[in-house]
C-alpha atoms as a PDB file:
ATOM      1  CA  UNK A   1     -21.850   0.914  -1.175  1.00  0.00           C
ATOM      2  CA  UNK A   2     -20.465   2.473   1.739  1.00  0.00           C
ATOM      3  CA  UNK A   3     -21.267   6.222   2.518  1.00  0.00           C
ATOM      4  CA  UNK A   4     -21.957   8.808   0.203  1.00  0.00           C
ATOM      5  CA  UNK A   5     -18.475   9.884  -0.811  1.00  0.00           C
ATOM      6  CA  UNK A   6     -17.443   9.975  -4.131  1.00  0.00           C
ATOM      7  CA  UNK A   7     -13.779   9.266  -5.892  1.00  0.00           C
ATOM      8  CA  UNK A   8     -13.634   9.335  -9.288  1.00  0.00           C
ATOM      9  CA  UNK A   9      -9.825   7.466 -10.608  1.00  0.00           C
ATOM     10  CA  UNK A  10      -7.755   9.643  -8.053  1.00  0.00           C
ATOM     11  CA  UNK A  11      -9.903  12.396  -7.311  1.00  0.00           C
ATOM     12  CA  UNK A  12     -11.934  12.568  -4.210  1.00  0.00           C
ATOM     13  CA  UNK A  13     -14.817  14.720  -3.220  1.00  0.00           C
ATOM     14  CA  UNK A  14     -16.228  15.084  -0.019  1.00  0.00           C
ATOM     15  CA  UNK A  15     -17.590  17.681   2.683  1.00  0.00           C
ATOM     16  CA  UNK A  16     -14.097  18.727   4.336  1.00  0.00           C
ATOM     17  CA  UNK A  17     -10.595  19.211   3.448  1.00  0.00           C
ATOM     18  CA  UNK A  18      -7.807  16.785   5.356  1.00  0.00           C
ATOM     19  CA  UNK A  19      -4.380  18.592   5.564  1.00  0.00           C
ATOM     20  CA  UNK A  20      -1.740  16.125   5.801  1.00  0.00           C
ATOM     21  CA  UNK A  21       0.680  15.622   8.622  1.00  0.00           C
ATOM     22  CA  UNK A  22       4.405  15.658   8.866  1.00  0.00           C
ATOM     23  CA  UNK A  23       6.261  12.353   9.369  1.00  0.00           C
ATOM     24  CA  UNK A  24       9.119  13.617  11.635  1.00  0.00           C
ATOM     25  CA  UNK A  25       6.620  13.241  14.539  1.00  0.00           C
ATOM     26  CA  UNK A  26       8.040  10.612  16.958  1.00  0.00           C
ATOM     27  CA  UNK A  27       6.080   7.524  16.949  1.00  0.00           C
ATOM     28  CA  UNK A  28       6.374   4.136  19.096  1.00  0.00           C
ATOM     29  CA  UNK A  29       4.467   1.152  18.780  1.00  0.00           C
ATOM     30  CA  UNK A  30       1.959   0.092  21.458  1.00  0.00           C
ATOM     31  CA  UNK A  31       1.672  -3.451  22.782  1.00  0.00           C
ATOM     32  CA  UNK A  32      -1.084  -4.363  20.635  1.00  0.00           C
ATOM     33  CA  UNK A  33       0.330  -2.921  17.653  1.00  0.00           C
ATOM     34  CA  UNK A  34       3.631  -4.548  17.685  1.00  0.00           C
ATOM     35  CA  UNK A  35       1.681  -8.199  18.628  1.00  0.00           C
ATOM     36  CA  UNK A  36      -0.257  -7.246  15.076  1.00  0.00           C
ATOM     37  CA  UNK A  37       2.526  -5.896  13.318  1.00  0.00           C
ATOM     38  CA  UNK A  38       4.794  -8.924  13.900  1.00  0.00           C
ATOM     39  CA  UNK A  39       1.592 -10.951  13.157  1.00  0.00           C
ATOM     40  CA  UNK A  40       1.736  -9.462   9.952  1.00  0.00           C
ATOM     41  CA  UNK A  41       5.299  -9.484   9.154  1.00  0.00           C
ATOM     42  CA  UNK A  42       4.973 -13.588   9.872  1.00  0.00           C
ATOM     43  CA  UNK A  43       2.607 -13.359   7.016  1.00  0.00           C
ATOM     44  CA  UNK A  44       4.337 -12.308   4.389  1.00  0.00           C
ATOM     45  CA  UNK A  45       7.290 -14.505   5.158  1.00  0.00           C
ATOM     46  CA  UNK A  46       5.590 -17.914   4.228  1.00  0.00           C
ATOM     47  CA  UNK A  47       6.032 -18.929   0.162  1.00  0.00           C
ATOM     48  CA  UNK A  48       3.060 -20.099  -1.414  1.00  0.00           C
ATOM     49  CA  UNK A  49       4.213 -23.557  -1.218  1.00  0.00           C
ATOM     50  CA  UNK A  50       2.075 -25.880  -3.819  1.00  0.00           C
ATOM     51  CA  UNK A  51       2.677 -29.564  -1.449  1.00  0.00           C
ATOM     52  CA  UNK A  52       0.718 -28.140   1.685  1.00  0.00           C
ATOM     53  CA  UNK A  53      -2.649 -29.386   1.909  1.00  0.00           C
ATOM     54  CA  UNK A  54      -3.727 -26.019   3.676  1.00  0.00           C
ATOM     55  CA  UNK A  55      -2.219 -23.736   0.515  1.00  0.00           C
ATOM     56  CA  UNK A  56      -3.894 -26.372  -1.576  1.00  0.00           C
ATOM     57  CA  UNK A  57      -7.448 -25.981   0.072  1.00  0.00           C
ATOM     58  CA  UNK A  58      -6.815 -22.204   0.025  1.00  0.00           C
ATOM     59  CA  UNK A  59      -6.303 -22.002  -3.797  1.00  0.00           C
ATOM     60  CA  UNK A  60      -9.429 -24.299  -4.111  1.00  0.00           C
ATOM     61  CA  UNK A  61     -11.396 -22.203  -1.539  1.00  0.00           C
ATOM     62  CA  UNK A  62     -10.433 -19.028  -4.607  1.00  0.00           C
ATOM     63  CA  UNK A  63     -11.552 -21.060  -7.232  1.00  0.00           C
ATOM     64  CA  UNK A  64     -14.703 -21.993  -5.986  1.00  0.00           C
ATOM     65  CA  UNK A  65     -15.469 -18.702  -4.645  1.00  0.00           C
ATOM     66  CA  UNK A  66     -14.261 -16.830  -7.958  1.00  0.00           C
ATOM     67  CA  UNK A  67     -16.603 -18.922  -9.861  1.00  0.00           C
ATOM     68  CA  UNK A  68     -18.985 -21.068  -7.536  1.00  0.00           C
ATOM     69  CA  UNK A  69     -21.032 -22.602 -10.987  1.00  0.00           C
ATOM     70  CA  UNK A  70     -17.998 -24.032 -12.764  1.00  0.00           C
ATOM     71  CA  UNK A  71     -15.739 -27.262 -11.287  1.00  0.00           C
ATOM     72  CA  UNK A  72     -12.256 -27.249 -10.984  1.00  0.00           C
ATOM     73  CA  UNK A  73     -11.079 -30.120 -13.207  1.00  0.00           C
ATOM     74  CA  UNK A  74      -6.961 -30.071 -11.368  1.00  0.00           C
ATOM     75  CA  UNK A  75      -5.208 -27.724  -9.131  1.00  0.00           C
ATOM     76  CA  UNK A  76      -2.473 -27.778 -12.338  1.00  0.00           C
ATOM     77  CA  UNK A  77      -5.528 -26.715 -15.425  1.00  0.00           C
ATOM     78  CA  UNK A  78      -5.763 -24.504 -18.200  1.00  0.00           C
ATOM     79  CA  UNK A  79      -8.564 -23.076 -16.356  1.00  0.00           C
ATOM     80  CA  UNK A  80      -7.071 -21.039 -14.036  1.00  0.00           C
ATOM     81  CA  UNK A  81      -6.462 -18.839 -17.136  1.00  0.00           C
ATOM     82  CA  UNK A  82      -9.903 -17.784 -16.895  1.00  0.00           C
ATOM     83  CA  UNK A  83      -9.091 -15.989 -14.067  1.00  0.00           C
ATOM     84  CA  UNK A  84      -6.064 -14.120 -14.778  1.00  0.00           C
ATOM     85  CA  UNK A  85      -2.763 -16.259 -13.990  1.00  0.00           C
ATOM     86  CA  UNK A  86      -0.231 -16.473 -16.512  1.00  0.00           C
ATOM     87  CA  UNK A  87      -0.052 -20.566 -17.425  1.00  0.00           C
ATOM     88  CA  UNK A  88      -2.011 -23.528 -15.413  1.00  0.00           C
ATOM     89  CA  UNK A  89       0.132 -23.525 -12.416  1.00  0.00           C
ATOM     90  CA  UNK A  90      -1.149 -20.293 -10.489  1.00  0.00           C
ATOM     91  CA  UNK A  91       1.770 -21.092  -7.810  1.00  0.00           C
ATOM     92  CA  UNK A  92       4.182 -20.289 -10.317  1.00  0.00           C
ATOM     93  CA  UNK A  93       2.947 -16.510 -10.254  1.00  0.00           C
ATOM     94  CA  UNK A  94       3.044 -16.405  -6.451  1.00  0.00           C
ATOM     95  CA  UNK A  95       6.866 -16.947  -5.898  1.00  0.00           C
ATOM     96  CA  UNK A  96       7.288 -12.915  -5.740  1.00  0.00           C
ATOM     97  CA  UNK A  97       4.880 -12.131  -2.959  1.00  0.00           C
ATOM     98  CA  UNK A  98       4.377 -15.924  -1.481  1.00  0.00           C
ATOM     99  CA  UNK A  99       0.796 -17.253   0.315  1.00  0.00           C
ATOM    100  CA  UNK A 100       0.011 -13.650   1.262  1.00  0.00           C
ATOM    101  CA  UNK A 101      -0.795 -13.211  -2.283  1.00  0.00           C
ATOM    102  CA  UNK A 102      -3.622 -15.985  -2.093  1.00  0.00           C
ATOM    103  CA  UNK A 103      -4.696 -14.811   1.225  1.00  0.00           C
ATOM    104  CA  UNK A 104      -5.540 -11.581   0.075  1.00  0.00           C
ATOM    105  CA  UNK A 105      -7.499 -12.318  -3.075  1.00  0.00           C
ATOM    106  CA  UNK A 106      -9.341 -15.019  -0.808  1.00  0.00           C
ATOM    107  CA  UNK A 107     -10.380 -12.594   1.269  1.00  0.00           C
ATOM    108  CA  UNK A 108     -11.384  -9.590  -1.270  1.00  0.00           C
ATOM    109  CA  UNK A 109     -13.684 -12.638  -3.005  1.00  0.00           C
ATOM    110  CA  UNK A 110     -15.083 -13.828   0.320  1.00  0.00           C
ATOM    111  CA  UNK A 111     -15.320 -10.165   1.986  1.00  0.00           C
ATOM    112  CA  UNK A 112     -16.356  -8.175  -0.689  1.00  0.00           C
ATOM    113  CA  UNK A 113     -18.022 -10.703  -2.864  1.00  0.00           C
ATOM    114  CA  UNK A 114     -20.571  -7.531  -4.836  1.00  0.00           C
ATOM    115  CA  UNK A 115     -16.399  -5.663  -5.625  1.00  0.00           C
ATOM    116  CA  UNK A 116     -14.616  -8.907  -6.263  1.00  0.00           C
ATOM    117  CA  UNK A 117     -17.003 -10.010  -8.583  1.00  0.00           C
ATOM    118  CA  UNK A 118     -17.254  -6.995 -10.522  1.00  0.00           C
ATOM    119  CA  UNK A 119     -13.824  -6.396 -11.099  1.00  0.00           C
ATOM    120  CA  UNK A 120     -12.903 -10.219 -12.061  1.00  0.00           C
ATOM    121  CA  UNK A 121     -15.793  -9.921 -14.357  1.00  0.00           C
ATOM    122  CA  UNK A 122     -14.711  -6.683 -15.802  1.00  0.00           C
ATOM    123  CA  UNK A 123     -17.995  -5.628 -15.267  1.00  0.00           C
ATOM    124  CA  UNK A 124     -18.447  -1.734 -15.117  1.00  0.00           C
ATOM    125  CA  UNK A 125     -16.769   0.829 -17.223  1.00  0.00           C
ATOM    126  CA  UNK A 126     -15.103   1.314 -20.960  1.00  0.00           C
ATOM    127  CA  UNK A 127     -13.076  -1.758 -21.398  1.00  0.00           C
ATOM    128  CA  UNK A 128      -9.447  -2.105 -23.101  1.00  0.00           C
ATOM    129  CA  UNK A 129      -9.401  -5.048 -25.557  1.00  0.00           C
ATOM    130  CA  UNK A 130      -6.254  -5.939 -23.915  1.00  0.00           C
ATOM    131  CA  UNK A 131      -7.531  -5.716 -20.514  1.00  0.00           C
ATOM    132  CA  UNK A 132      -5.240  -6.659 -17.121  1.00  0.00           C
ATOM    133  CA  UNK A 133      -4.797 -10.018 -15.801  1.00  0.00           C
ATOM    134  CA  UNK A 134      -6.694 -10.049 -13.217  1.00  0.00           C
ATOM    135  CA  UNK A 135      -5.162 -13.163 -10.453  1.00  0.00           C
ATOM    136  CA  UNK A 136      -1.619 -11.381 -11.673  1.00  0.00           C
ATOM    137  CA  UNK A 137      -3.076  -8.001 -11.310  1.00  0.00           C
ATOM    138  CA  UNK A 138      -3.938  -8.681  -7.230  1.00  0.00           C
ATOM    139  CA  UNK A 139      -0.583 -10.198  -6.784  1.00  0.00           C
ATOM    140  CA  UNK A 140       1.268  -7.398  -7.754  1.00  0.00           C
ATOM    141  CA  UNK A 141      -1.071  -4.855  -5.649  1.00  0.00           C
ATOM    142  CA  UNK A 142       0.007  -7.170  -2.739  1.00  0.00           C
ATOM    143  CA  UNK A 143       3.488  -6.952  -3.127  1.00  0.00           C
ATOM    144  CA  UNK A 144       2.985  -2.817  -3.963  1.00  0.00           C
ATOM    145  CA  UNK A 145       1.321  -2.756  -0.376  1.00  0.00           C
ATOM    146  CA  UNK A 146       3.808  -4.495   1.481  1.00  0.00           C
ATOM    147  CA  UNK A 147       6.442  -1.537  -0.198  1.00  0.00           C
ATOM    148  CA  UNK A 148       4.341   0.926   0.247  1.00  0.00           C
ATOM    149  CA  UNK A 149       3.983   0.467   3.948  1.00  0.00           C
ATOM    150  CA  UNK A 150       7.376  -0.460   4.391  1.00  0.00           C
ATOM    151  CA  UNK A 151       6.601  -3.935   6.000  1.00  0.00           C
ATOM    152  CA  UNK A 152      10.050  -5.563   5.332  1.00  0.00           C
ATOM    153  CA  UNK A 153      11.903  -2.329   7.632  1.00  0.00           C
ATOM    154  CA  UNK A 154      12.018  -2.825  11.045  1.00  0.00           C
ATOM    155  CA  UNK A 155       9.911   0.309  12.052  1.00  0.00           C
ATOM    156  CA  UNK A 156       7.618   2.373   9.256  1.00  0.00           C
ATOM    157  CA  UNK A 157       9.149   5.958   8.773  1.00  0.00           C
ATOM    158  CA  UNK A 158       6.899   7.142   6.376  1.00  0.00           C
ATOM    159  CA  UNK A 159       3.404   8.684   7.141  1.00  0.00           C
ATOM    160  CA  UNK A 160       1.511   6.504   5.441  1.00  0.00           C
ATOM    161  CA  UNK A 161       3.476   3.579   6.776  1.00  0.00           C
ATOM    162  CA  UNK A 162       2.752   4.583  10.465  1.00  0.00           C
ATOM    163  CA  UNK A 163      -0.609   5.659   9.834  1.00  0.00           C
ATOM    164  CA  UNK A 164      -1.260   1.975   8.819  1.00  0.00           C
ATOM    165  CA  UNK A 165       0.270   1.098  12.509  1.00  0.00           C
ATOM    166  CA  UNK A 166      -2.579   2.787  13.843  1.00  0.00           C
ATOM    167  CA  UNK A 167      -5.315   1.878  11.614  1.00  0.00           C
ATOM    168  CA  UNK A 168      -3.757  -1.911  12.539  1.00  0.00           C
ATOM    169  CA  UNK A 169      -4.273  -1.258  15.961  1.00  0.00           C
ATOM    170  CA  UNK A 170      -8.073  -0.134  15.207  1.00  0.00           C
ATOM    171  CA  UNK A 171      -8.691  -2.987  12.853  1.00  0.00           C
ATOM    172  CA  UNK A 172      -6.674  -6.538  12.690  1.00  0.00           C
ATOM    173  CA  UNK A 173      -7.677  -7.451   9.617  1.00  0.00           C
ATOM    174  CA  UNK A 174      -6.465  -3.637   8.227  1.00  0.00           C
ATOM    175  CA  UNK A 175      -4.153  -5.057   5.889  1.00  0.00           C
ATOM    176  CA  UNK A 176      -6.366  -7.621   3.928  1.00  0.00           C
ATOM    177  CA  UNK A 177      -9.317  -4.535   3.793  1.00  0.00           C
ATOM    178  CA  UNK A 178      -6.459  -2.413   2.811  1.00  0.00           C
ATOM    179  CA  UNK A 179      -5.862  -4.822  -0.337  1.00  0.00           C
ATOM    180  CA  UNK A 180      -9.340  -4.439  -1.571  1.00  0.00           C
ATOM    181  CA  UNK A 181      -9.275  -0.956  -1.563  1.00  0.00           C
ATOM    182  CA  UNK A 182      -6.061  -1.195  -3.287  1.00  0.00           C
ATOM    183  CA  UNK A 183      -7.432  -3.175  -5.939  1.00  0.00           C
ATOM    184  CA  UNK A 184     -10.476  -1.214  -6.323  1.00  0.00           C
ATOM    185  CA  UNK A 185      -8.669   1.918  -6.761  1.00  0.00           C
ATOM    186  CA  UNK A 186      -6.513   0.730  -9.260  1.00  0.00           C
ATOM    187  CA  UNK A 187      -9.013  -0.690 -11.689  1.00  0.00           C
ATOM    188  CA  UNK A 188     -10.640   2.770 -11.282  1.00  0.00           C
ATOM    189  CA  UNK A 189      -7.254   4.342 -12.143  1.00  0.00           C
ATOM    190  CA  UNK A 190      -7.348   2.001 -15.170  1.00  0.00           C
ATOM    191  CA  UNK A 191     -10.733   3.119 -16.461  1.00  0.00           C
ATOM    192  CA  UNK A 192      -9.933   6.934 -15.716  1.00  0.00           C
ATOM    193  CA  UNK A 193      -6.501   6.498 -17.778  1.00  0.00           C
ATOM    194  CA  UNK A 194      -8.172   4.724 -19.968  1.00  0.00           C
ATOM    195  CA  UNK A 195      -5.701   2.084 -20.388  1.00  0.00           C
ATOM    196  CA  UNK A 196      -4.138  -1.269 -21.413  1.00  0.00           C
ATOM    197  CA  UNK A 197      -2.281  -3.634 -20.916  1.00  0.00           C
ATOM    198  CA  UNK A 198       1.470  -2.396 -21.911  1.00  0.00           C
ATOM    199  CA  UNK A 199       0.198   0.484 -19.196  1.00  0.00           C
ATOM    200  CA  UNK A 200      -0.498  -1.257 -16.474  1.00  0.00           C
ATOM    201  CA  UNK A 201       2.623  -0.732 -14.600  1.00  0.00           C
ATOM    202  CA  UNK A 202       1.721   4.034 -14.872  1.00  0.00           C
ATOM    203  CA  UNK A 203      -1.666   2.282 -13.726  1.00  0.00           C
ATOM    204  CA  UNK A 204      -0.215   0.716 -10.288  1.00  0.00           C
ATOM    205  CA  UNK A 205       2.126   3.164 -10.016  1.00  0.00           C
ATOM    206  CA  UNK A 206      -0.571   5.712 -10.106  1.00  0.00           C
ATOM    207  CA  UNK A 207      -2.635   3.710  -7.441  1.00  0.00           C
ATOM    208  CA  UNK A 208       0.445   3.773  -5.120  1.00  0.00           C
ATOM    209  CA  UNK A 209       0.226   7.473  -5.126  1.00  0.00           C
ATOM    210  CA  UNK A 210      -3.038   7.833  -4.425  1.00  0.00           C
ATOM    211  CA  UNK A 211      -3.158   5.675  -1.514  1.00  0.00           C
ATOM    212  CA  UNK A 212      -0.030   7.074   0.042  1.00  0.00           C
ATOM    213  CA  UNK A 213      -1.539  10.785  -0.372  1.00  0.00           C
ATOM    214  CA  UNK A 214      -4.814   9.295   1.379  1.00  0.00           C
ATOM    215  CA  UNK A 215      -2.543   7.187   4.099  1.00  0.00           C
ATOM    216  CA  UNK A 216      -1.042  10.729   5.184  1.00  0.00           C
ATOM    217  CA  UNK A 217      -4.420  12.415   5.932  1.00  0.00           C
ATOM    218  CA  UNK A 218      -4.208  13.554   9.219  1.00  0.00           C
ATOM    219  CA  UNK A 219      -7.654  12.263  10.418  1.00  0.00           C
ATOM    220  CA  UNK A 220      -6.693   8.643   9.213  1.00  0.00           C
ATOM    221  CA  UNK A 221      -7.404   6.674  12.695  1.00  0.00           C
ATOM    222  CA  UNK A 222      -9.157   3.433  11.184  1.00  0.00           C
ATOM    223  CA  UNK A 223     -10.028   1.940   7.853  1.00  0.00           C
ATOM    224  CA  UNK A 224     -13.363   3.547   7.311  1.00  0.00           C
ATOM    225  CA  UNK A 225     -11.437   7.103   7.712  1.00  0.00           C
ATOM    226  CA  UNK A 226      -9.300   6.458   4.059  1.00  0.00           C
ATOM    227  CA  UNK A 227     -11.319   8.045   1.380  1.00  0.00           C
ATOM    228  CA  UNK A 228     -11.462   5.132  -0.877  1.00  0.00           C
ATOM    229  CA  UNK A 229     -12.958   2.624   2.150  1.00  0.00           C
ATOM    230  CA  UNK A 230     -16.528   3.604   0.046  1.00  0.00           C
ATOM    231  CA  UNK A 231     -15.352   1.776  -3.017  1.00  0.00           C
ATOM    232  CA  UNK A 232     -16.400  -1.216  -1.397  1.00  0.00           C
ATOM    233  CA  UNK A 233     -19.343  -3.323  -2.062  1.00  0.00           C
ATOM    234  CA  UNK A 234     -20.439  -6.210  -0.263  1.00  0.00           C
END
């Protein structure tokens, strides 16, 4: 684990108090910045599209690295229930968020293979019998990122929007790390609400709070400055 902070389902300890920052401050993009921003925004305009050999290889590339023992008998199988997607065709549950979707839970599982493992596995923690999807769980933390930081506006206008900008700036891959933390906050929202699975939308809606209170510290300059960075394991 990174660091010795703590946060416990929303609440976070730690040495010194952040005051947050007000949004009316003016704010313009630097080159770098808007070469990453428009990066991004390219991103999450290409559909998960289930005839392209590289989407193909991607969803594979999850597979193998969600469970490396077990073979993937089709990219079309009853299998991919295992991990969380609604039927046998996991491109079926992407149409609302597109490849970005993949791409992020490829790179939680690759990047943070000790926290990807443990929540896929459901490993720590009082469990629900009727626990989240998992696969359907990260798509849906995807698509509450890319509202939260207002990535389909032209320019961000909320603080934890342009903080984002600046952690981007600091960090190119901010986004994708910023999707693990995501994830990892919310199942620890779920085991702190103790919940299930008719609650998962309170759950996410929680875990956008939280991450927009800790997007408008003041001191948020890179990715290691948001509290909940020290959720993740490698």
């Amino acid at each position: 684990m990174v660091g010795n902070r703590i946060w416990f389902g929303g609440l976070f300890t730690s040495s010194g108090r952040r005051r947050q920052i007000n949004a009316e401050k003016t704010f313009e993009l630097s080159p770098v910045q808007e070469q990453r921003l428009q990066k991004l925004k390219e991103r999450l305009n290409i559909p998960y599209d289930q005839t392209r050999r590289d989407h193909q290889e991607a969803l594979r590339a999850l597979w193998s690295a969600s469970f490396p023992d077990a073979e993937l008998s089709s990219l079309i199988s009853e299998q991919w229930k295992d991990m969380g997607w609604q039927g046998p065709n996991p491109s079926t549950d992407f149409r609302g968020c597109g490849f970005v979707g993949l791409e992020n839970l490829l790179f939680f599982a690759t990047t943070y293979p000790a926290s990807y493992q443990r929540l896929l596995l459901k490993k720590q923690g009082m469990r629900a019998t009727w626990e989240y999807p998992f696969a359907v769980a990260g798509v849906n933390v995807s698509y509450m990122l890319i509202q939260l930081l207002e990535l389909n506006a032209e320019r961000p206008k909320s603080l934890p929007g342009i903080n984002f900008i600046k952690v981007l700036s600091e960090h190119e891959e901010a986004f994708d790390v910023l999707y693990c933390i995501a994830f990892e906050m919310m199942d620890a929202q779920w085991l702190a609400m103790r919940a299930s699975y008719m609650q998962f939308k309170d759950v996410l809606e929680a875990t956008k709070q939280q991450l927009e209170r800790e997007l408008s510290l003041e001191d948020v300059n890179g990715i290691r400055d948001i509290p909940a960075y020290n959720l993740l394991y490698k």
